[in-house]
Protein backbone atom coordinates (compact mmCIF):
# COMPACT_ATOMS: atom_id res chain seq x y z
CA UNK A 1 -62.16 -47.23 -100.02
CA UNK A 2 -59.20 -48.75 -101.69
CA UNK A 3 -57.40 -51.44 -98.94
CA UNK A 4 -54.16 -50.81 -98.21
CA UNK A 5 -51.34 -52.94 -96.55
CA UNK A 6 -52.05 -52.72 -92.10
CA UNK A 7 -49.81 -50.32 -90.55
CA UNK A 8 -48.40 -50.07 -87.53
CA UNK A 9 -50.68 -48.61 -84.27
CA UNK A 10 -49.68 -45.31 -83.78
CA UNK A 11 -47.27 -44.57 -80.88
CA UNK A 12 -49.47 -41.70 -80.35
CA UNK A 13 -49.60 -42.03 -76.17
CA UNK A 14 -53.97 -42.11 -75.40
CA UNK A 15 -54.94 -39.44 -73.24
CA UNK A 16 -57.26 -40.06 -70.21
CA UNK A 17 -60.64 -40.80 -71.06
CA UNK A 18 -63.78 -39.10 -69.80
CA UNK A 19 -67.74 -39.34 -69.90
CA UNK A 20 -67.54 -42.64 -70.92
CA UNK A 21 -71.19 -44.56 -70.24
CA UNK A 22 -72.53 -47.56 -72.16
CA UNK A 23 -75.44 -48.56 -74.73
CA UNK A 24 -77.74 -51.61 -75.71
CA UNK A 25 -79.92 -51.99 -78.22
CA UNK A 26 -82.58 -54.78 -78.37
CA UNK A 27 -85.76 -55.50 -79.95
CA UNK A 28 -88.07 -53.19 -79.30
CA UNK A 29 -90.97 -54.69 -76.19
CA UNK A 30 -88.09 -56.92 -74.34
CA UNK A 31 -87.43 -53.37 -72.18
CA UNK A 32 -88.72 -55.34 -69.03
CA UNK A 33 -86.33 -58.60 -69.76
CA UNK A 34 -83.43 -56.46 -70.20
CA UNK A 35 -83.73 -54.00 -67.43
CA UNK A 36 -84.33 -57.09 -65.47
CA UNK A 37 -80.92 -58.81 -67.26
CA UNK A 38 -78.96 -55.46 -66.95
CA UNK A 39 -79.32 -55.47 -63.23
CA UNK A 40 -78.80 -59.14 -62.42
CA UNK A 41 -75.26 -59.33 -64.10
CA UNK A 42 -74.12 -55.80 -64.26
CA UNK A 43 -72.54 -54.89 -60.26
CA UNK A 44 -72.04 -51.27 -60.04
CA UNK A 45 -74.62 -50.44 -62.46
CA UNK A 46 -75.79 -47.09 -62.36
CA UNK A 47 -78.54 -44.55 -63.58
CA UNK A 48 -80.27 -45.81 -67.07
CA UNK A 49 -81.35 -42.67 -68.80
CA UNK A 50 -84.47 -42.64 -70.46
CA UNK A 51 -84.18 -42.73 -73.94
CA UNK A 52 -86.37 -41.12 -77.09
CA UNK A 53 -86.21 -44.15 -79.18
CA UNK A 54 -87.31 -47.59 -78.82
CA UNK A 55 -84.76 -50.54 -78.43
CA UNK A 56 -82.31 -48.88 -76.64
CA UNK A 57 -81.30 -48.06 -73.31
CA UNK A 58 -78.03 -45.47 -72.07
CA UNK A 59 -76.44 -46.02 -68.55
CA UNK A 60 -73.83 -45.42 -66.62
CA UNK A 61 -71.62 -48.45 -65.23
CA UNK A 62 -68.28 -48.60 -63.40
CA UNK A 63 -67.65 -52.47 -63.57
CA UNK A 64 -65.88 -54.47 -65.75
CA UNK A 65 -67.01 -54.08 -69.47
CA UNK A 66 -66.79 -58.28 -69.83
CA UNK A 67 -70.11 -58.45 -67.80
CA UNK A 68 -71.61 -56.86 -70.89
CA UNK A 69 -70.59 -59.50 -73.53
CA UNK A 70 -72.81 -62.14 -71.38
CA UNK A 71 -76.22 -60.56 -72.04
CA UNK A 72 -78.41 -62.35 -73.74
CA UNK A 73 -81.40 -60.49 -74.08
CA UNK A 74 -79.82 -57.57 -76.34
CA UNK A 75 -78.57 -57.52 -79.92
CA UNK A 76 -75.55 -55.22 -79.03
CA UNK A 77 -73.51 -53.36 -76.76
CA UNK A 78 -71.54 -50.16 -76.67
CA UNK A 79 -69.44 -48.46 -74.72
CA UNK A 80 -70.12 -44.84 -75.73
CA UNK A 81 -68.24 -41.03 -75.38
CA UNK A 82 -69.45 -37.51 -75.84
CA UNK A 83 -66.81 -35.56 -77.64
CA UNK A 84 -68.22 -31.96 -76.83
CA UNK A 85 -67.16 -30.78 -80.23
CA UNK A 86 -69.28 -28.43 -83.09
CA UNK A 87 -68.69 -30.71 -85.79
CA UNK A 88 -66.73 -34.25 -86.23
CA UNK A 89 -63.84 -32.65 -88.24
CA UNK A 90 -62.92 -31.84 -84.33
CA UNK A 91 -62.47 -35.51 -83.77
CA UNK A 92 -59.08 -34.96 -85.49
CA UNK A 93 -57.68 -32.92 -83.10
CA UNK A 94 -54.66 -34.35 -81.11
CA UNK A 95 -56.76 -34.65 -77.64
CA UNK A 96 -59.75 -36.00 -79.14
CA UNK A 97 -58.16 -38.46 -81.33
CA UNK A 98 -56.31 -39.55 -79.20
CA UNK A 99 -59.15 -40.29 -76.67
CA UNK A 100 -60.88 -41.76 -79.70
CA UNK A 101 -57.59 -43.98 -79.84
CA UNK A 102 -57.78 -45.05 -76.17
CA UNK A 103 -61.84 -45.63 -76.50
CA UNK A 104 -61.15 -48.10 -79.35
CA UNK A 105 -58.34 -49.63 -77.06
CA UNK A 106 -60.52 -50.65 -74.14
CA UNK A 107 -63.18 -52.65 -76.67
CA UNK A 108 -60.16 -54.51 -78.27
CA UNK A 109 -58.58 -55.40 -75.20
CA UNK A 110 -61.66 -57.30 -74.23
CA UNK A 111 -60.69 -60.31 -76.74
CA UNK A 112 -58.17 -62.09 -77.89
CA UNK A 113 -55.17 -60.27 -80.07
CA UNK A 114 -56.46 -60.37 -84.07
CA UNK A 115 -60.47 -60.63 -83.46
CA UNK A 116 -60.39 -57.46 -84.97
CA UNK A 117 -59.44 -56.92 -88.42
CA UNK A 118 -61.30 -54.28 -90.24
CA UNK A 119 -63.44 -51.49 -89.23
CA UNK A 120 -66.42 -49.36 -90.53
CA UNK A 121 -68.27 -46.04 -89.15
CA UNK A 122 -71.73 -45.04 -89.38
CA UNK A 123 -72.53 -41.42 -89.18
CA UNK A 124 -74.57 -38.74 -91.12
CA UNK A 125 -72.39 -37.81 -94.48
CA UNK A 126 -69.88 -41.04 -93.84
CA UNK A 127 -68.61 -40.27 -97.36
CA UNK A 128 -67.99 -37.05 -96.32
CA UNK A 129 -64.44 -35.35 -96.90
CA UNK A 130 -64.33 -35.21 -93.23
CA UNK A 131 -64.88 -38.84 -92.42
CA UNK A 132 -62.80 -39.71 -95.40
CA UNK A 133 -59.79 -38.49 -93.25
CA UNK A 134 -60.94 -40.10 -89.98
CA UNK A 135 -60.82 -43.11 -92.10
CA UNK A 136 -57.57 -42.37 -92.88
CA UNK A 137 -56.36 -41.62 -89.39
CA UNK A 138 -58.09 -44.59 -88.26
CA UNK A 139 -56.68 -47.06 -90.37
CA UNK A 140 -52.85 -45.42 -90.04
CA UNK A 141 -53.28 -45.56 -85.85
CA UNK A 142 -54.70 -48.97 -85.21
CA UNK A 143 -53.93 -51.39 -88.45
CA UNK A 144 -57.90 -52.01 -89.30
CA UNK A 145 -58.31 -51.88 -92.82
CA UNK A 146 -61.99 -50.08 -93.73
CA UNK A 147 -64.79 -52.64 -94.82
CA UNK A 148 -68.53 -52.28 -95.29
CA UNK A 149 -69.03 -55.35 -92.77
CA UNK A 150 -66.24 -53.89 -90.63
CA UNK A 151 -65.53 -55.96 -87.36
CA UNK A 152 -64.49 -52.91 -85.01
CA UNK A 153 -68.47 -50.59 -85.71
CA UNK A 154 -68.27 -46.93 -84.78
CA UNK A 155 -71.18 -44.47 -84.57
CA UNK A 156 -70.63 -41.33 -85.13
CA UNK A 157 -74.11 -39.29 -84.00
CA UNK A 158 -75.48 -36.52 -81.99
CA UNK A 159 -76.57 -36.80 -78.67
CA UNK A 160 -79.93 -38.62 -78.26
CA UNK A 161 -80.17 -37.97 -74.30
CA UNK A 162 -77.53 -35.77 -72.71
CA UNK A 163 -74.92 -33.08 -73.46
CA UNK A 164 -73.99 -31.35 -77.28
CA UNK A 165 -71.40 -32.16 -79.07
CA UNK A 166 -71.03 -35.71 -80.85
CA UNK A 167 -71.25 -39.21 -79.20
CA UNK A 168 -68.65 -41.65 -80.54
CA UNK A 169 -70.09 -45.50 -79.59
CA UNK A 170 -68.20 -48.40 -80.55
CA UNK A 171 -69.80 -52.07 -79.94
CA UNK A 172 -67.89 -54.20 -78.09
CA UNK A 173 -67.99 -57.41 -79.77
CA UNK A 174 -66.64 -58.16 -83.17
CA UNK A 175 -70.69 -59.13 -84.10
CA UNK A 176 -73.36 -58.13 -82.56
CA UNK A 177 -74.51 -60.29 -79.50
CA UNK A 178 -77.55 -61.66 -80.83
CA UNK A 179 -75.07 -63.47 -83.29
CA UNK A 180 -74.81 -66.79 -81.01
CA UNK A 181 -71.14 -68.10 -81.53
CA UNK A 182 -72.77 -71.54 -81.61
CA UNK A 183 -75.02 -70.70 -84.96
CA UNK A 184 -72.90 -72.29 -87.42
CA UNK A 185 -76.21 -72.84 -89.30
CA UNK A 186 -79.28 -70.73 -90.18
CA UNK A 187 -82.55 -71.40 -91.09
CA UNK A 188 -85.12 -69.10 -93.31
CA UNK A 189 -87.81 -67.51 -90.79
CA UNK A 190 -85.10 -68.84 -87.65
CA UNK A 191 -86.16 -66.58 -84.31
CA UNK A 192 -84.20 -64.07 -83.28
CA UNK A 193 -81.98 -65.81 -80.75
CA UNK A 194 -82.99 -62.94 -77.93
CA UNK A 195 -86.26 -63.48 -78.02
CA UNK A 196 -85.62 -67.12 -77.80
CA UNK A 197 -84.02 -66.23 -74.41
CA UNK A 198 -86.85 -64.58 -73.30
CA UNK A 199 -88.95 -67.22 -74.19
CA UNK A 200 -87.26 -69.07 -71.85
CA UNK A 201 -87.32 -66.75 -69.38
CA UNK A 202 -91.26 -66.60 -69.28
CA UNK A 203 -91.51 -70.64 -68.91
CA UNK A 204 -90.20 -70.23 -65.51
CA UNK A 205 -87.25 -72.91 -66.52
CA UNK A 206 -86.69 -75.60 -64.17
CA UNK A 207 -83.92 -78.44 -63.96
CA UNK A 208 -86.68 -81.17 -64.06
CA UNK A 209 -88.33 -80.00 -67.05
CA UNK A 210 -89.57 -81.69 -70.32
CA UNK A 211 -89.69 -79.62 -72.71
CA UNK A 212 -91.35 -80.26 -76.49
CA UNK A 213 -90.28 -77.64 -79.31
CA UNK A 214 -92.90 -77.54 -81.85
CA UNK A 215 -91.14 -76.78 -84.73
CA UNK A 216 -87.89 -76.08 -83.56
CA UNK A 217 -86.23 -75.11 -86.70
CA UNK A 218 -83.02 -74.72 -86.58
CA UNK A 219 -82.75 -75.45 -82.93
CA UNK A 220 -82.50 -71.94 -81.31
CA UNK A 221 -85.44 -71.78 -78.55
CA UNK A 222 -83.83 -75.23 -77.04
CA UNK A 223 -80.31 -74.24 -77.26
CA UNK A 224 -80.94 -70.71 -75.54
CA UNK A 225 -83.12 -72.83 -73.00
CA UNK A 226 -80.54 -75.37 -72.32
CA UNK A 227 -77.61 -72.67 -71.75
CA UNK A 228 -79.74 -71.27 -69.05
CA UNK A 229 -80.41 -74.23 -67.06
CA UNK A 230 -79.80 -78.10 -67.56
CA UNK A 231 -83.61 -79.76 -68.24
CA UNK A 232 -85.17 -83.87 -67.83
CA UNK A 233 -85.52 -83.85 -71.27
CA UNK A 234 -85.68 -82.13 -74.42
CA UNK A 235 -87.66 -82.45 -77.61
CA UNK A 236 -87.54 -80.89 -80.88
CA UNK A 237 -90.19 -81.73 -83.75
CA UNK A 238 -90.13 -80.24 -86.91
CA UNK A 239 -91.92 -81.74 -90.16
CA UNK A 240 -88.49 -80.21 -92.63
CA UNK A 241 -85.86 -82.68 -92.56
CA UNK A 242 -83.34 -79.72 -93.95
CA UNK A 243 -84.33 -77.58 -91.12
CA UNK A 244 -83.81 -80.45 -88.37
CA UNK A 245 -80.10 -80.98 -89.85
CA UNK A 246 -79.42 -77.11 -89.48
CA UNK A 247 -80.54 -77.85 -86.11
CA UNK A 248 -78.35 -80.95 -85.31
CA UNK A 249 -75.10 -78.69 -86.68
CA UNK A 250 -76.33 -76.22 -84.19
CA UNK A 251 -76.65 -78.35 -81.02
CA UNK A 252 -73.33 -80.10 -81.89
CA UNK A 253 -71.68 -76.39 -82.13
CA UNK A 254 -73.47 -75.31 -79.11
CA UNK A 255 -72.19 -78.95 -77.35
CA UNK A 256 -75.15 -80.19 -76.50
CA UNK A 257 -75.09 -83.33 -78.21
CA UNK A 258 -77.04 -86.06 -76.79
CA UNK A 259 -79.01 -83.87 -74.64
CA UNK A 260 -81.89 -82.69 -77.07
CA UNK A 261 -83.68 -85.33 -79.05
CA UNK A 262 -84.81 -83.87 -82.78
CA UNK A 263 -87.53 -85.71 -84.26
CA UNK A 264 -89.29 -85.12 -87.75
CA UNK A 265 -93.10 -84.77 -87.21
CA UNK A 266 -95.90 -82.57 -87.82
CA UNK A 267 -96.84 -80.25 -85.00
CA UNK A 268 -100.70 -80.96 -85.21
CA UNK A 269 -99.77 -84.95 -84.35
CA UNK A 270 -96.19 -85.27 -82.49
CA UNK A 271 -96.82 -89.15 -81.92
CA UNK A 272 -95.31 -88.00 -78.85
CA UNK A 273 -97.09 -89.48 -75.16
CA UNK A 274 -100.17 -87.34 -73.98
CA UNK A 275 -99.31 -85.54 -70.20
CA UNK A 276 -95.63 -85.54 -71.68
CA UNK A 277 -94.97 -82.37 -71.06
CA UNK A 278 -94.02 -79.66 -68.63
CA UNK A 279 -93.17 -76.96 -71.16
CA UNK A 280 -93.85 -76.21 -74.79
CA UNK A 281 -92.52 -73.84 -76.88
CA UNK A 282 -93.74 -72.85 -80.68
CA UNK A 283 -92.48 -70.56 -82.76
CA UNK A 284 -95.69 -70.39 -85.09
CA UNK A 285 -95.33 -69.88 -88.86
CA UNK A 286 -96.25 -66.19 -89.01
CA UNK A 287 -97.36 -67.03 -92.95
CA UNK A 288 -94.80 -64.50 -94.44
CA UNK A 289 -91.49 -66.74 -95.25
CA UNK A 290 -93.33 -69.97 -94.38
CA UNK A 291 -96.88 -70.96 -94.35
CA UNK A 292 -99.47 -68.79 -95.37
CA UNK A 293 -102.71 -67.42 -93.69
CA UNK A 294 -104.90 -69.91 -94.87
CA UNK A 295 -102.81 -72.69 -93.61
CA UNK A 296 -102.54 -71.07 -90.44
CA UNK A 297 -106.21 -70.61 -89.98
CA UNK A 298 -106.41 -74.73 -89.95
CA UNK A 299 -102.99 -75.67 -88.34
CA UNK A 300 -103.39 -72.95 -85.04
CA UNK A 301 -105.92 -74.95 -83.23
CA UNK A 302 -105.09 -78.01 -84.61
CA UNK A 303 -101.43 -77.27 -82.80
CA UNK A 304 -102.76 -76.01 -79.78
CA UNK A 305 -104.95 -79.24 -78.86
CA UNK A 306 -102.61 -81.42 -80.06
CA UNK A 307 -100.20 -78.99 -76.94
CA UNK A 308 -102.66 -79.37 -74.76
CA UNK A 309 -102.87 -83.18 -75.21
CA UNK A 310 -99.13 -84.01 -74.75
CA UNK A 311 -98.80 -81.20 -71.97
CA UNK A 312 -99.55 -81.92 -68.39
CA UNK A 313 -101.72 -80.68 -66.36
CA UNK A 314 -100.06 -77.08 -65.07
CA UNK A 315 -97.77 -76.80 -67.99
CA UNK A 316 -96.27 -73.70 -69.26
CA UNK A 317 -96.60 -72.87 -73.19
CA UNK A 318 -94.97 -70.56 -74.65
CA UNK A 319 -96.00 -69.52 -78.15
CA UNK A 320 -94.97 -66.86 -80.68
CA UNK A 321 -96.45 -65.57 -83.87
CA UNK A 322 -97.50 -62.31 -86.10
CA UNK A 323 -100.48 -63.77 -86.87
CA UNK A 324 -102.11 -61.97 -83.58
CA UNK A 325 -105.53 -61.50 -84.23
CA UNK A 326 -105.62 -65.11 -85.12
CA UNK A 327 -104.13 -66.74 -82.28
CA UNK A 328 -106.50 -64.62 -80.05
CA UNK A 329 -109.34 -66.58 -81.33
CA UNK A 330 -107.77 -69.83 -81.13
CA UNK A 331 -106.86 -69.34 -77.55
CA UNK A 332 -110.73 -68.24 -76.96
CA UNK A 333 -111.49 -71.54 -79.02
CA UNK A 334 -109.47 -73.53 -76.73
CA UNK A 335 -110.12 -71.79 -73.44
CA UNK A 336 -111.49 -75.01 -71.75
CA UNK A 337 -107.70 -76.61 -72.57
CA UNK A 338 -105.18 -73.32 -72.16
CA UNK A 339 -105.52 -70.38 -69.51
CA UNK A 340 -104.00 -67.00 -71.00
CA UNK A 341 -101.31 -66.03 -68.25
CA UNK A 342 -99.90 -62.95 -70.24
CA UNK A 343 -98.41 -61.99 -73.36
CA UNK A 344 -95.37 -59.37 -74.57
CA UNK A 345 -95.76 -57.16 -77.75
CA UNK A 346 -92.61 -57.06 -80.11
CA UNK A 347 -91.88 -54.96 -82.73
CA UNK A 348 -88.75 -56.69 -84.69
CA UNK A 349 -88.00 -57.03 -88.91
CA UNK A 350 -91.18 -54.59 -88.92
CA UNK A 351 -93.59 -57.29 -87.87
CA UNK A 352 -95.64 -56.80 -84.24
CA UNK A 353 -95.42 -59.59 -83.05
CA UNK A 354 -96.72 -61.34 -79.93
CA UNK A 355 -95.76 -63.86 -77.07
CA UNK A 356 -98.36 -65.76 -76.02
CA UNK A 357 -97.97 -67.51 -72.33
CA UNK A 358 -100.14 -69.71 -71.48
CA UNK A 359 -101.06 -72.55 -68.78
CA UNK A 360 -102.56 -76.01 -69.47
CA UNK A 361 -105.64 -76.58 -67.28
């Protein structure tokens, strides 16, 4: 659509607004982490609704909507109404729009005046006649101008769980949540900053822990670490110099300067003191944007004894990789060194992936 100069919001007074519940979305095989998020920082969360498709959860909640924007383990919130209306021309009409109006209201209110600027809809037939006018409508009522990357995202979709008509859902965040505010630099094959946090989350993360990052990458796994608890020490080794300085930008934006040390070494021999220690993390190269499968045959093994010999006794390591199959066999190889505690199946980018948790004996 052709930009136009911002308007004026409409004085059009919002009606009350009903059947209003709330969405995430997350990659698909963290449903345990984020129930288990959802009901530690959510009070007066209510029923979740089961839901048809993976990575998602409905519920209702009656608390304040801020609670959402500190979860870590999803990619996105929502706050979410059903319109009960045949068809989205219906939208239009003075009651729904202007509950549409007032739904759009409560996610902008949540941040500071002008975090908002443009806005974008996704819905079946979005270049429709009909959505050319909600466009329209939009844009006249609330000053947004349309854009493909759009910071105000609306969904426009039928029900998926409850009720007929068509759900309106409008994330509550400019970007979505997974989008750290602290990644002012990213790194090809960088983990999904979510799965970092659950990462953490299975090393049972203690305030006297050291803590060894085999390559670390750009630095996410110890910054989503070190925002969930303080730690002894922190280590990040990675053999690309380029990657390490998109890591250093990252820890400075994230203001954790002088708390994580980021040295340039291969992950097979750290140099690093044996019994070192307490946890280790590894975000494996799955052999798709980096490495390939016939490194990885040679450097798996070779990385986890050279874990095993600068982790203590009782350590936690936490590993993560496509290559599935592969690490089984290593971790069968190295049985006498690591003790398999559990694992968690992903599906993310469409790669299965795997979490691998593990205990030094």
């Amino acid at each position: 659509m052709l930009k136009r100069e911002r308007s004026k919001p409409s004085k059009l007074k919002p009606a009350p607004i009903q059947n209003v519940f709330y969405e995430v979305e997350f990659v698909p095989g963290l449903e345990p982490f984020v129930l288990e998020e959802l009901h530690e920082k959510l009070v007066n969360l209510e029923e979740i609704y089961p839901y048809v498709k993976s990575g998602n959860f409905q519920f209702n909640f009656y608390g304040d909507p801020r609670q959402l924007l500190k979860l870590r383990s999803v990619g996105s919130a929502f706050v979410v109404k059903l319109f009960e209306v045949p068809r989205p021309l219906a939208l239009l009409g003075h009651q729904n729009f202007s509950q549409l109006l007032t739904l759009i209201e409560s996610v902008l209110s949540l941040h500071p005046e002008g975090s908002f600027k443009t806005f974008r809809i996704s819905a079946a037939g979005s270049d429709s006649p009909v959505f050319r006018r909600i466009y329209k409508e939009l844009e006249l009522s609330t000053g947004l101008i349309p854009s493909q990357d759009g910071d105000l995202f609306l969904r426009v979709r039928k029900p998926i769980v409850r009720g007929d008509g068509f759900e309106v859902s409008i994330r509550l965040t400019p970007r979505p949540l997974s989008v750290r505010p602290w990644r002012v630099c990213d790194f090809p094959g960088a983990i999904n900053s979510t799965v970092a946090y659950v990462m953490a989350r299975l090393s049972e993360p203690s305030a006297g822990d050291v803590i060894v990052n085999l390559g670390c990458g750009s630095g996410t796994i110890l910054i989503e670490r070190l925002e969930m608890l303080p730690a002894k020490a922190v280590v990040g080794v990675d053999i690309d110099p380029e990657a390490l300085a998109c890591a250093r930008r990252n820890v400075y934006a994230a203001g954790l300067t002088g708390k994580v040390d980021l040295l340039r070494g291969d992950m097979r021999s750290t140099g690093l003191n044996s019994g070192f220690a307490d946890v280790i993390y590894a975000d494996l190269p799955f052999g798709h944007i980096l490495g390939s499968h016939a490194d990885n045959i040679h450097l798996y093994p070779d990385t986890l004894k050279e874990s095993a010999r600068i982790a203590r006794e009782g350590a936690r390591g936490i590993f993560i990789t496509s290559e599935i199959r592969l690490m089984r066999k290593v971790i069968d190889l190295c049985k006498h060194l690591w003790r398999q505690e559990g694992e968690v199946r992903l599906e993310m980018d469409k790669l299965r992936l795997m979490i691998f948790v593990l205990s030094r004996l």
